[in-house]
N, C-alpha and C. Protein backbone atom coordinates (compact mmCIF):
# COMPACT_ATOMS: atom_id res chain seq x y z
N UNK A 1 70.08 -15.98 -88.21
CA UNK A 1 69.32 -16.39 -87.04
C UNK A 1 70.29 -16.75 -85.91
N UNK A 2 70.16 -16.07 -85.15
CA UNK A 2 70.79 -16.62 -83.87
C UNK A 2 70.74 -17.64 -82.61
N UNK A 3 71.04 -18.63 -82.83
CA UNK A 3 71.17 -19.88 -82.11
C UNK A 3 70.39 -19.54 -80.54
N UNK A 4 69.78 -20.35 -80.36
CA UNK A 4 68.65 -20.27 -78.94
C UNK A 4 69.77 -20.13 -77.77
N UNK A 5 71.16 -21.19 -77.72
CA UNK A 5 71.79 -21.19 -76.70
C UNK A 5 73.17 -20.43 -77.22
N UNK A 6 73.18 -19.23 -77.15
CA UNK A 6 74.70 -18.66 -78.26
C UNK A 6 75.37 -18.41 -76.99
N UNK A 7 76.92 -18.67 -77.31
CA UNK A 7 78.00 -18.55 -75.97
C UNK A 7 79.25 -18.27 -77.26
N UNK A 8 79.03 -16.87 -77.41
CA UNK A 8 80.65 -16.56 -78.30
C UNK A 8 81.68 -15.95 -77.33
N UNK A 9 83.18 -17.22 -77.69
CA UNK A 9 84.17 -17.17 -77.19
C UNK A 9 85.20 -16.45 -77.94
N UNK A 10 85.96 -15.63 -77.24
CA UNK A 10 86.74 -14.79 -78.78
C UNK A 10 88.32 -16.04 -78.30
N UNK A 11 88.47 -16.18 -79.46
CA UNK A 11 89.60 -17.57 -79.32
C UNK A 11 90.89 -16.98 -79.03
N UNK A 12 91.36 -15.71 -79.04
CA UNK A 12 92.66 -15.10 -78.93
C UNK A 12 92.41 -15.07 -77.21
N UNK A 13 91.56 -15.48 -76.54
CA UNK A 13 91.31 -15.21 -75.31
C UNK A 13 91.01 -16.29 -73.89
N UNK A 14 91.22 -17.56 -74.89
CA UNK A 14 90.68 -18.74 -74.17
C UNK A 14 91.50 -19.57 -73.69
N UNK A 15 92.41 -19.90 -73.94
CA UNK A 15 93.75 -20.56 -73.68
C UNK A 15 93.78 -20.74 -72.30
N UNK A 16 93.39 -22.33 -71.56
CA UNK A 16 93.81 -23.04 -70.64
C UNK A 16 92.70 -22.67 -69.28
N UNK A 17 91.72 -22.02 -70.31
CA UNK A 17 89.84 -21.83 -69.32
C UNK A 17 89.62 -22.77 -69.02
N UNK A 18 88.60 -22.57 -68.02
CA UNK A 18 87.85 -23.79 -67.83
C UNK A 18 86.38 -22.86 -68.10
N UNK A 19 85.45 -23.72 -68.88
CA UNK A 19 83.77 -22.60 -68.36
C UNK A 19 82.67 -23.56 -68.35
N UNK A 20 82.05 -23.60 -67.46
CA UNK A 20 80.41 -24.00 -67.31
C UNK A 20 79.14 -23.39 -68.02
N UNK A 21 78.71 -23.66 -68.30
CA UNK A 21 77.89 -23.38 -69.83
C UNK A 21 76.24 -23.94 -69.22
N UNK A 22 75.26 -22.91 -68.80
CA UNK A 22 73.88 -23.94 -68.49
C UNK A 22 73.29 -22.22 -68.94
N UNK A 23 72.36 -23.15 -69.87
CA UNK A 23 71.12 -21.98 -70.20
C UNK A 23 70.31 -21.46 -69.38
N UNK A 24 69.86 -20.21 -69.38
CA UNK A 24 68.65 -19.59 -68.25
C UNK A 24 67.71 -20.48 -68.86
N UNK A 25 66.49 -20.17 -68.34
CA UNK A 25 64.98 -20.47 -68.20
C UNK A 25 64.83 -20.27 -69.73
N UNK A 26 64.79 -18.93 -70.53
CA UNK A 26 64.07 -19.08 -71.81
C UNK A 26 65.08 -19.49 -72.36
N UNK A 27 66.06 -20.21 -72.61
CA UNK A 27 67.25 -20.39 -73.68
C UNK A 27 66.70 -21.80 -73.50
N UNK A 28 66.46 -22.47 -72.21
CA UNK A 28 65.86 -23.84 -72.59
C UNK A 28 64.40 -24.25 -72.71
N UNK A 29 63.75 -23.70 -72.58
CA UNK A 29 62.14 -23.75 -73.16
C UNK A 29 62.84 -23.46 -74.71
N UNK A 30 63.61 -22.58 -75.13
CA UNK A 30 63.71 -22.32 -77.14
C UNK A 30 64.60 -23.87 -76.97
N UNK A 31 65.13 -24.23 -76.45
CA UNK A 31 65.89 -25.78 -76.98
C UNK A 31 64.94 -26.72 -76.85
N UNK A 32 64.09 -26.84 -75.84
CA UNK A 32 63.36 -27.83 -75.39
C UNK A 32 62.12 -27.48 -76.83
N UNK A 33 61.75 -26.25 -77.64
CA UNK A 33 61.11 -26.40 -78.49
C UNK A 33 62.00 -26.87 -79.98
N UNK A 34 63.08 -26.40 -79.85
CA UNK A 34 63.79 -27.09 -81.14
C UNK A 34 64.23 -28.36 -81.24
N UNK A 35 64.09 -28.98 -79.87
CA UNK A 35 64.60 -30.86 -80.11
C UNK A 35 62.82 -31.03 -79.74
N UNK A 36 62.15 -31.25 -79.70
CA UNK A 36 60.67 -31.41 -79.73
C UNK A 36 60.46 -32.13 -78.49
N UNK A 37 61.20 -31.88 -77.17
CA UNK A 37 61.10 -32.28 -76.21
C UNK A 37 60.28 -32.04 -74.94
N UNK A 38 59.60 -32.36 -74.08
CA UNK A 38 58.24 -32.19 -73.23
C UNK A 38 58.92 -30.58 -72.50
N UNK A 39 60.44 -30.39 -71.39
CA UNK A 39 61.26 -30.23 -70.99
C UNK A 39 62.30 -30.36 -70.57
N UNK A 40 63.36 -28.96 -70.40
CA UNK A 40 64.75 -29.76 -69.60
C UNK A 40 64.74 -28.99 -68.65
N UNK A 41 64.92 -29.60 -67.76
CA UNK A 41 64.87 -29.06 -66.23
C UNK A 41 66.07 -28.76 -65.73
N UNK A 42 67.72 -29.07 -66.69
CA UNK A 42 68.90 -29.05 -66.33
C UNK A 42 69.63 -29.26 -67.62
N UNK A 43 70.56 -28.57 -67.71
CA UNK A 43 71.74 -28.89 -68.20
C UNK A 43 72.73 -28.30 -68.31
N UNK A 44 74.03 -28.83 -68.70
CA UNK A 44 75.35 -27.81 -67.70
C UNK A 44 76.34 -28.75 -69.18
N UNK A 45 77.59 -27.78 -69.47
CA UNK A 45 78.46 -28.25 -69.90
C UNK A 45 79.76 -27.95 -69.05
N UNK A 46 80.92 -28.62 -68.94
CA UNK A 46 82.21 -28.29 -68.25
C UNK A 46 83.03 -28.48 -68.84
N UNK A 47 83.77 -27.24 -69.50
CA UNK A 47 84.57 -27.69 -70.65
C UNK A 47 86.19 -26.77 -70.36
N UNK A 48 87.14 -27.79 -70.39
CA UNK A 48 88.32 -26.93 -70.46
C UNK A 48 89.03 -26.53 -72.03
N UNK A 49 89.10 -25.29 -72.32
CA UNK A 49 89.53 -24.75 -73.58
C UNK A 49 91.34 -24.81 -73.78
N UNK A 50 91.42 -25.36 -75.23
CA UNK A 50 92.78 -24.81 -75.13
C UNK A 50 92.97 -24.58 -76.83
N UNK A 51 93.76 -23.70 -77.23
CA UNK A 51 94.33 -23.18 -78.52
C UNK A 51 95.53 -23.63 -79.08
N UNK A 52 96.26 -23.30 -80.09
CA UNK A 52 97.35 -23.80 -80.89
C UNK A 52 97.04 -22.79 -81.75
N UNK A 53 97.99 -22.32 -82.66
CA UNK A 53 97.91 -21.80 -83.88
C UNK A 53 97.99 -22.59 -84.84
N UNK A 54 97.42 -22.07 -86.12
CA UNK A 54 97.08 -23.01 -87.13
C UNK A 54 97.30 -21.69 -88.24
N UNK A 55 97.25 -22.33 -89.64
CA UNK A 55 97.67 -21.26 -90.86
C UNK A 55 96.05 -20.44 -90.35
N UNK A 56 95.54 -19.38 -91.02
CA UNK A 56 94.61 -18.85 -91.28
C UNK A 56 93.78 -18.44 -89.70
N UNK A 57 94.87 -18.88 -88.74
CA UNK A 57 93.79 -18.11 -87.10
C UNK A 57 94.35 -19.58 -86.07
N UNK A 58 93.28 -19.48 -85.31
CA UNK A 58 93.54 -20.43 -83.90
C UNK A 58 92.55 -21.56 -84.05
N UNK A 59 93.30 -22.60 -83.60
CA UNK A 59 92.62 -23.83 -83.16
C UNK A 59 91.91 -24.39 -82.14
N UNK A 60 90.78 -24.91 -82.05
CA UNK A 60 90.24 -24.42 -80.81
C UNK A 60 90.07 -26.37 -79.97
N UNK A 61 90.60 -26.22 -78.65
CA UNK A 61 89.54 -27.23 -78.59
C UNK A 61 89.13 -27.53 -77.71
N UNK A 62 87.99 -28.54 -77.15
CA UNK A 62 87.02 -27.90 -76.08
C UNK A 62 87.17 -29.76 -75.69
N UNK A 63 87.25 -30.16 -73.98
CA UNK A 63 87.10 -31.15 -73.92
C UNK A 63 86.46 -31.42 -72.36
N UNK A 64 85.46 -31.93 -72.05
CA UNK A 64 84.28 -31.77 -71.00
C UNK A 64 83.64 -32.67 -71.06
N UNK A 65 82.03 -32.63 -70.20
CA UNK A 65 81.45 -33.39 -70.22
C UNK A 65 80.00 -32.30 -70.30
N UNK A 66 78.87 -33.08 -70.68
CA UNK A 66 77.47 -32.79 -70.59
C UNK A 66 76.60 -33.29 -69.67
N UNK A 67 75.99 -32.78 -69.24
CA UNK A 67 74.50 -33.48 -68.08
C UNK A 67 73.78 -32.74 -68.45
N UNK A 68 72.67 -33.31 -68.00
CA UNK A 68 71.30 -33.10 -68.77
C UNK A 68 70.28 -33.59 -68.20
N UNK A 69 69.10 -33.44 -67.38
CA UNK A 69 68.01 -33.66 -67.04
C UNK A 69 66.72 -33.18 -67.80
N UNK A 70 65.77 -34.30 -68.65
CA UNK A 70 65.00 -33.80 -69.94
C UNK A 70 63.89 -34.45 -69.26
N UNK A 71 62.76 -34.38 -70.24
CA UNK A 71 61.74 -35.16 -70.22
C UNK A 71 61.36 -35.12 -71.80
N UNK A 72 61.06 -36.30 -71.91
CA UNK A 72 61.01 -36.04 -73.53
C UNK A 72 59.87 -37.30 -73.75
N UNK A 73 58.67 -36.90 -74.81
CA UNK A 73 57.40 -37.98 -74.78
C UNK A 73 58.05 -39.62 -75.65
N UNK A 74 57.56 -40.49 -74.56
CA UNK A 74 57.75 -41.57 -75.40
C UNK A 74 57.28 -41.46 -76.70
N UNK A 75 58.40 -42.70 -78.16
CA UNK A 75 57.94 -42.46 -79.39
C UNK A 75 56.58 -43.19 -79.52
N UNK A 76 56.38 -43.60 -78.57
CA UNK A 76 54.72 -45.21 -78.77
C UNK A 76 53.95 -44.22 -78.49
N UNK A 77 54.13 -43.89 -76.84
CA UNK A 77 52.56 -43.62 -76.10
C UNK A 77 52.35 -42.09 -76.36
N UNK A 78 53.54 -41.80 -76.28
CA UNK A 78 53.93 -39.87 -75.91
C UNK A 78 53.32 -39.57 -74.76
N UNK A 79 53.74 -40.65 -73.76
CA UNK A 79 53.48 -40.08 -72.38
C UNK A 79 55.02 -39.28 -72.00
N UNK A 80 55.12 -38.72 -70.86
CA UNK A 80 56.33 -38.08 -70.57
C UNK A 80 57.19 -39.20 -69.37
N UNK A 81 58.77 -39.75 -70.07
CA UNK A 81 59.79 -40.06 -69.74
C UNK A 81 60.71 -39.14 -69.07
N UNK A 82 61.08 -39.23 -68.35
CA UNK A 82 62.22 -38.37 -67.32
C UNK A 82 63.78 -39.59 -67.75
N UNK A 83 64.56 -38.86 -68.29
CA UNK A 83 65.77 -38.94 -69.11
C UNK A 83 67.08 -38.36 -68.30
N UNK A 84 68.10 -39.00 -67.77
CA UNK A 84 69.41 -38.20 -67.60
C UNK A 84 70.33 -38.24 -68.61
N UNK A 85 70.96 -37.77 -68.78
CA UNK A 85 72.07 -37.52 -69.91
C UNK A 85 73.37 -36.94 -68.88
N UNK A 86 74.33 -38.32 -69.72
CA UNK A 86 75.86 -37.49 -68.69
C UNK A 86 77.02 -38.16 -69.72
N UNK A 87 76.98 -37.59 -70.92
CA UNK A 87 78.26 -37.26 -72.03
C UNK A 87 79.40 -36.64 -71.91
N UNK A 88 80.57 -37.68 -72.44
CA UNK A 88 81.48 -37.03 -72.50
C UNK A 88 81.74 -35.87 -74.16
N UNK A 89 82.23 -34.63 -73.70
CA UNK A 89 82.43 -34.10 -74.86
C UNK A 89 83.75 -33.64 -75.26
N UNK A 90 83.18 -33.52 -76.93
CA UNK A 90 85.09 -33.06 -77.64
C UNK A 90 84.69 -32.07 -78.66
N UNK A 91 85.35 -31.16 -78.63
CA UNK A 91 84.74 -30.22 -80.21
C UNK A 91 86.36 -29.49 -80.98
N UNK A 92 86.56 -29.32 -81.67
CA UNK A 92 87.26 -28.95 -82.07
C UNK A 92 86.98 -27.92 -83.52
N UNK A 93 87.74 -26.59 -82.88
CA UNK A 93 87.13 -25.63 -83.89
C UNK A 93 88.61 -25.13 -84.96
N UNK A 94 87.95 -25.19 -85.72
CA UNK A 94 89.53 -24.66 -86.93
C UNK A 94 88.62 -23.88 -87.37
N UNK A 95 89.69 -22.39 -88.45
CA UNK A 95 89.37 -21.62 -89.00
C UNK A 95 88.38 -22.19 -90.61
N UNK A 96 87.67 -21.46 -91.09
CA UNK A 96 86.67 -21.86 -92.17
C UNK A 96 87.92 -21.76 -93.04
N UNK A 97 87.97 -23.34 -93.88
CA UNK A 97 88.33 -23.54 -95.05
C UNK A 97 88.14 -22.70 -96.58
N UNK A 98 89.02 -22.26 -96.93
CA UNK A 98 88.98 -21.33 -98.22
C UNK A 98 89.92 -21.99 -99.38
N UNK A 99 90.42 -23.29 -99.18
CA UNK A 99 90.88 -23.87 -100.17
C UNK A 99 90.02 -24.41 -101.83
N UNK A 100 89.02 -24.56 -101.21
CA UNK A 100 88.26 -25.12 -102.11
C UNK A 100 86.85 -24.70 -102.62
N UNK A 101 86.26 -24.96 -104.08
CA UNK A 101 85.18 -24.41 -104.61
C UNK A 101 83.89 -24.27 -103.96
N UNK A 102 83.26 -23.63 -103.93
CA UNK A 102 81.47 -23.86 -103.30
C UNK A 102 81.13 -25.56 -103.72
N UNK A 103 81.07 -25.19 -105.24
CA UNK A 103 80.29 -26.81 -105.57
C UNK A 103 81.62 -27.88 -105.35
N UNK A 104 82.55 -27.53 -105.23
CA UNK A 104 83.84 -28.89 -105.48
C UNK A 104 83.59 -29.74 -103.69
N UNK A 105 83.48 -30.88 -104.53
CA UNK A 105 83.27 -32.38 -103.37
C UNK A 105 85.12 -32.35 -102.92
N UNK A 106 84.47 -32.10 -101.22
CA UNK A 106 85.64 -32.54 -100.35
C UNK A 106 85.37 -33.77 -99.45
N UNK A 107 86.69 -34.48 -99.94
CA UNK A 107 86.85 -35.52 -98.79
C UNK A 107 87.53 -35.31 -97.20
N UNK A 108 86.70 -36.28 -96.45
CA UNK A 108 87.37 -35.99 -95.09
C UNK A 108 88.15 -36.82 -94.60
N UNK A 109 88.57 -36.48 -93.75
CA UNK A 109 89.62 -38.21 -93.39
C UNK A 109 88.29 -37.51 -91.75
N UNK A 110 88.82 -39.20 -91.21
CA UNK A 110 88.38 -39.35 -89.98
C UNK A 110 88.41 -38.12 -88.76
N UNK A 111 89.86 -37.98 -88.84
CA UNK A 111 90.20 -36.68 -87.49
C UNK A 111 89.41 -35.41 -88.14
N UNK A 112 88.83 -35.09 -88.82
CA UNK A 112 88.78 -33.89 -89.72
C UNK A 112 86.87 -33.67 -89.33
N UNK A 113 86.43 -35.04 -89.36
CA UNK A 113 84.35 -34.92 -89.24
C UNK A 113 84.39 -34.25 -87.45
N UNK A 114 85.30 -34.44 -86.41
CA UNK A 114 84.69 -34.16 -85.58
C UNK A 114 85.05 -32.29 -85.55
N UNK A 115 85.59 -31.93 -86.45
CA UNK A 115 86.11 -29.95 -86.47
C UNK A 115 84.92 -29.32 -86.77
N UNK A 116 84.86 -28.40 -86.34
CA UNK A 116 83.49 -27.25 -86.49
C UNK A 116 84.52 -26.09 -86.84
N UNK A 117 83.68 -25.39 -87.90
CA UNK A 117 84.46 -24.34 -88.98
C UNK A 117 84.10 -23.21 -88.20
N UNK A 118 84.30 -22.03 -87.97
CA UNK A 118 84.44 -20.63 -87.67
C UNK A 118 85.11 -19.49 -88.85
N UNK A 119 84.41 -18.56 -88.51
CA UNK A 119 85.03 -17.66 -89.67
C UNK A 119 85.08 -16.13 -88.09
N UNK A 120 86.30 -15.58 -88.44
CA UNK A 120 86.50 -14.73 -87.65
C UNK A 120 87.15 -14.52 -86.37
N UNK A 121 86.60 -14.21 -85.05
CA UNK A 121 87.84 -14.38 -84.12
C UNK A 121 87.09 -14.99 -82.73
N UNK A 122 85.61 -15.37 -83.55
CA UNK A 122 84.81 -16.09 -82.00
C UNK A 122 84.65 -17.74 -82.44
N UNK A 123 84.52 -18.15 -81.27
CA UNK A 123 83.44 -20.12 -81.64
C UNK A 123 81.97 -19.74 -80.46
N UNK A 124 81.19 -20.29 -81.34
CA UNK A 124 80.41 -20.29 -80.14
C UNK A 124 80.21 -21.69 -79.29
N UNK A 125 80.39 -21.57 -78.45
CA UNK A 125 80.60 -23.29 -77.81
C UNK A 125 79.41 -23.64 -77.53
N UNK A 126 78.46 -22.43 -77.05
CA UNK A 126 76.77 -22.73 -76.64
C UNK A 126 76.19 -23.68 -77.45
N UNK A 127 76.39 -23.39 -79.05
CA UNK A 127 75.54 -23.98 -80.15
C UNK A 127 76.44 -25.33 -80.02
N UNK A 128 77.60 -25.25 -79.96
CA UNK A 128 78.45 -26.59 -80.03
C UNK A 128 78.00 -27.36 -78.84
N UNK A 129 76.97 -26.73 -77.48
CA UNK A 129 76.75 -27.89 -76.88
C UNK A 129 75.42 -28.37 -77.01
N UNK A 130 74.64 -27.34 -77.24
CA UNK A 130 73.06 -27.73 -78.27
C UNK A 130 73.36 -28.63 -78.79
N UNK A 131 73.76 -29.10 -80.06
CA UNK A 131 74.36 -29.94 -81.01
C UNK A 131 74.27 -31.33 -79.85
N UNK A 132 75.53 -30.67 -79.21
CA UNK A 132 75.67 -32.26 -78.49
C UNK A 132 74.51 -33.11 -77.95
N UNK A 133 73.76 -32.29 -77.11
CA UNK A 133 72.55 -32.51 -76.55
C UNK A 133 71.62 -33.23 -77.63
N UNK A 134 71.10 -32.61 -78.67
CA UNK A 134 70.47 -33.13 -79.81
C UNK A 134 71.16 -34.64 -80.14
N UNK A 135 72.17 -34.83 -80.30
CA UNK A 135 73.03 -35.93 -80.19
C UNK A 135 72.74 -37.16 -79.23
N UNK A 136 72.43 -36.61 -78.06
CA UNK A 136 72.73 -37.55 -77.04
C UNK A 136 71.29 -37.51 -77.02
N UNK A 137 70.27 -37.19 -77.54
CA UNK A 137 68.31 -37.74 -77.47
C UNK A 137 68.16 -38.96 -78.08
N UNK A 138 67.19 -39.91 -77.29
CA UNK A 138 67.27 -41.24 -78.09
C UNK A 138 65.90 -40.79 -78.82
N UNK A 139 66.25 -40.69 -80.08
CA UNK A 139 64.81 -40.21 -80.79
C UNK A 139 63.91 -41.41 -81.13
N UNK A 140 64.12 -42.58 -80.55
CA UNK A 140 62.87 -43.43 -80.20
C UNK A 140 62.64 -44.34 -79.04
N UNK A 141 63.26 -43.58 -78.08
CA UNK A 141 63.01 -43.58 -76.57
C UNK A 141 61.39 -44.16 -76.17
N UNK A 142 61.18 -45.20 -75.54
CA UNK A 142 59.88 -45.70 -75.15
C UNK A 142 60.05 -45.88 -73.78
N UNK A 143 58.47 -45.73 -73.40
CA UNK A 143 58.36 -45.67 -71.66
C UNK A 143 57.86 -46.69 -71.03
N UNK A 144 57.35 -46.99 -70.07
CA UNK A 144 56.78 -48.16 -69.76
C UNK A 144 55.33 -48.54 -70.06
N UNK A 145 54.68 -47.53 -70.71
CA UNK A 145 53.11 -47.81 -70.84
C UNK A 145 53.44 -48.00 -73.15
N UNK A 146 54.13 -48.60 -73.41
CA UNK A 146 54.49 -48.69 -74.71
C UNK A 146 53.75 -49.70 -75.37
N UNK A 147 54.51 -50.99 -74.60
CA UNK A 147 53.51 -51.80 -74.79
C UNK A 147 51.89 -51.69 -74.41
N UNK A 148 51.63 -51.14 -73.67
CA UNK A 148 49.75 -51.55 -73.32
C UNK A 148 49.60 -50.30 -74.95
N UNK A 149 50.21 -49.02 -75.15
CA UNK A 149 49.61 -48.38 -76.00
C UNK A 149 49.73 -49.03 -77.80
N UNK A 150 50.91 -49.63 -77.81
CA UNK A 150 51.10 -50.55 -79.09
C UNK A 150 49.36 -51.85 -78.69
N UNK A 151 49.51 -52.32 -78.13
CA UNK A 151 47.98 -53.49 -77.80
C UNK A 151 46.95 -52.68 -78.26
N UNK A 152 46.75 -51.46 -77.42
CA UNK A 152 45.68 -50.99 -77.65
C UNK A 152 45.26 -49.76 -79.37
N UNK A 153 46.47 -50.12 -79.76
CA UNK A 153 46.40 -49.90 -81.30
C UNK A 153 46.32 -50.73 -82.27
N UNK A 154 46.11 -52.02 -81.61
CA UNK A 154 46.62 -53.30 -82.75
C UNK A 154 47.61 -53.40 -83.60
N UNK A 155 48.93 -53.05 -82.47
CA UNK A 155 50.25 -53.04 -83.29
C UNK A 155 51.25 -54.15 -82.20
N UNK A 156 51.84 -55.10 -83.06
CA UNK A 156 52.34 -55.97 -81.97
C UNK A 156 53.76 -54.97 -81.38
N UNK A 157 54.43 -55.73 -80.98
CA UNK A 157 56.35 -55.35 -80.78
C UNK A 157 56.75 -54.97 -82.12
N UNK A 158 58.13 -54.60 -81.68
CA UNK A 158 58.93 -54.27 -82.96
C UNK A 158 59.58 -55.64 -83.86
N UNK A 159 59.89 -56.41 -82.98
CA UNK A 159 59.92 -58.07 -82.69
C UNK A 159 59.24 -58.77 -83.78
N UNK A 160 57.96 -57.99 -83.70
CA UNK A 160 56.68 -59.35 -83.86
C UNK A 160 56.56 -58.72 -85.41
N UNK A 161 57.09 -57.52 -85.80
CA UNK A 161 56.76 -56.49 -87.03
C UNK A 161 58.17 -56.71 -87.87
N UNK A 162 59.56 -56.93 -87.61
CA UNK A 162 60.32 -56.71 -88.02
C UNK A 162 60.42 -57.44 -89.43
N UNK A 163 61.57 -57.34 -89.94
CA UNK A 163 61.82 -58.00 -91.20
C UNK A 163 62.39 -60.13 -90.69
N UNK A 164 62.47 -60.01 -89.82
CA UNK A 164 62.38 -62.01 -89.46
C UNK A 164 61.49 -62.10 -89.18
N UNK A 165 60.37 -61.69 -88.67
CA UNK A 165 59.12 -61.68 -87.52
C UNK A 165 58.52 -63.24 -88.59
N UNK A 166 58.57 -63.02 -89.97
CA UNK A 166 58.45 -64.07 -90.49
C UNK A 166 58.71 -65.60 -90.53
N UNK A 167 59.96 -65.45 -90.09
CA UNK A 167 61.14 -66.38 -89.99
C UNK A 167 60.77 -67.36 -88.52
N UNK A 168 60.12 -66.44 -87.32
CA UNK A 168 60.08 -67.06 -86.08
C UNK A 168 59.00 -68.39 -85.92
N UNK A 169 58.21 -68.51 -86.98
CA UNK A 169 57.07 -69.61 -87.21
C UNK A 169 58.03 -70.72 -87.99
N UNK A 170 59.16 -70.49 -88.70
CA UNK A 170 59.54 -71.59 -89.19
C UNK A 170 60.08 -72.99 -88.73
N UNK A 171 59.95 -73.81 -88.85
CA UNK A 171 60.47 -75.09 -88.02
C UNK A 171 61.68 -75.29 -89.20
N UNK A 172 62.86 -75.32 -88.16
CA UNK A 172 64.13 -75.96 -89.24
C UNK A 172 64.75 -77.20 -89.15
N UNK A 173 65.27 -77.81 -89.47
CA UNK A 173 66.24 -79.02 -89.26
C UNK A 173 64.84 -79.81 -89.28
N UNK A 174 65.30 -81.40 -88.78
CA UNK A 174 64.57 -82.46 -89.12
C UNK A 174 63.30 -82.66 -88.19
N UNK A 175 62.74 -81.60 -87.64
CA UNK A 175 61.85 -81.84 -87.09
C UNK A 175 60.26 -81.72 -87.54
């Protein structure tokens, strides 16, 4: 299946780019249906590329920023919120690992969770900024009509529901 926002970079070719990255019209209606979002009316990546060699191909790495203009339904009311997004980004692509078994458990060290694997002589950075985007959604984003729609469900705050909500009736010390 091919990724809604695909941008393949052939890595023998990228060394010391700069590229701007914003989906047409249907590439973000297919994102705006895969993060379950109302719309995005914008978004742009600016990323300068640079390489290294590494055993098994090239190292890739991508360092920019994201913006983003969404609308995405509150999690209470699911009325529509208007959202900016302005991330900084980092990706780093190494060649797909062949050291180790299908089923054999690998550990990571820290520097190692933020690498995205590639097999061959492209990265696609498009999907690497999808990703980000998905990242940067507050997936329980509330709007201003939250509260009247929590009231009018007979659901208090999150506050009034939580695991102390109990605790706030207690009188302590010597009183």
């Amino acid at each position: 299946m091919t990724p809604e926002f695909s941008r393949l970079l052939d890595v023998r070719q990228i060394e010391g780019k700069h590229v701007r990255l914003s989906p047409n019209e249907a590439e973000r209606a297919a994102l705006t249906e895969r993060f379950l979002l109302v719309r995005i009316d914008e978004l742009v990546a600016e990323l300068d590329l640079s390489t290294s060699e590494r055993e098994g191909g090239f190292r890739v790495e991508a360092r920019g920023t994201l913006k983003a203009e969404i609308v995405q339904p509150c999690a209470v009311s699911a009325e529509d919120v208007p959202v900016s997004i302005d991330e900084p980004l980092f990706f780093r692509f190494v060649p797909m690992a062949t050291d180790y078994a299908p089923d054999e458990e690998v550990e990571l060290t820290a520097d190692e969770l933020d690498e995205i694997e590639y097999e061959g002589t492209h990265v696609d950075i498009g999907e690497a900024v999808a990703q980000s985007l998905a990242l940067a959604i507050d997936p329980f984003l509330t709007g201003p009509e939250a509260d009247t729609a929590r009231k009018a469900a007979g659901l208090g705050t999150p506050e009034d529901s939580g695991p102390f909500a109990a605790l706030k009736g207690l009188k302590l010390g010597g009183e």
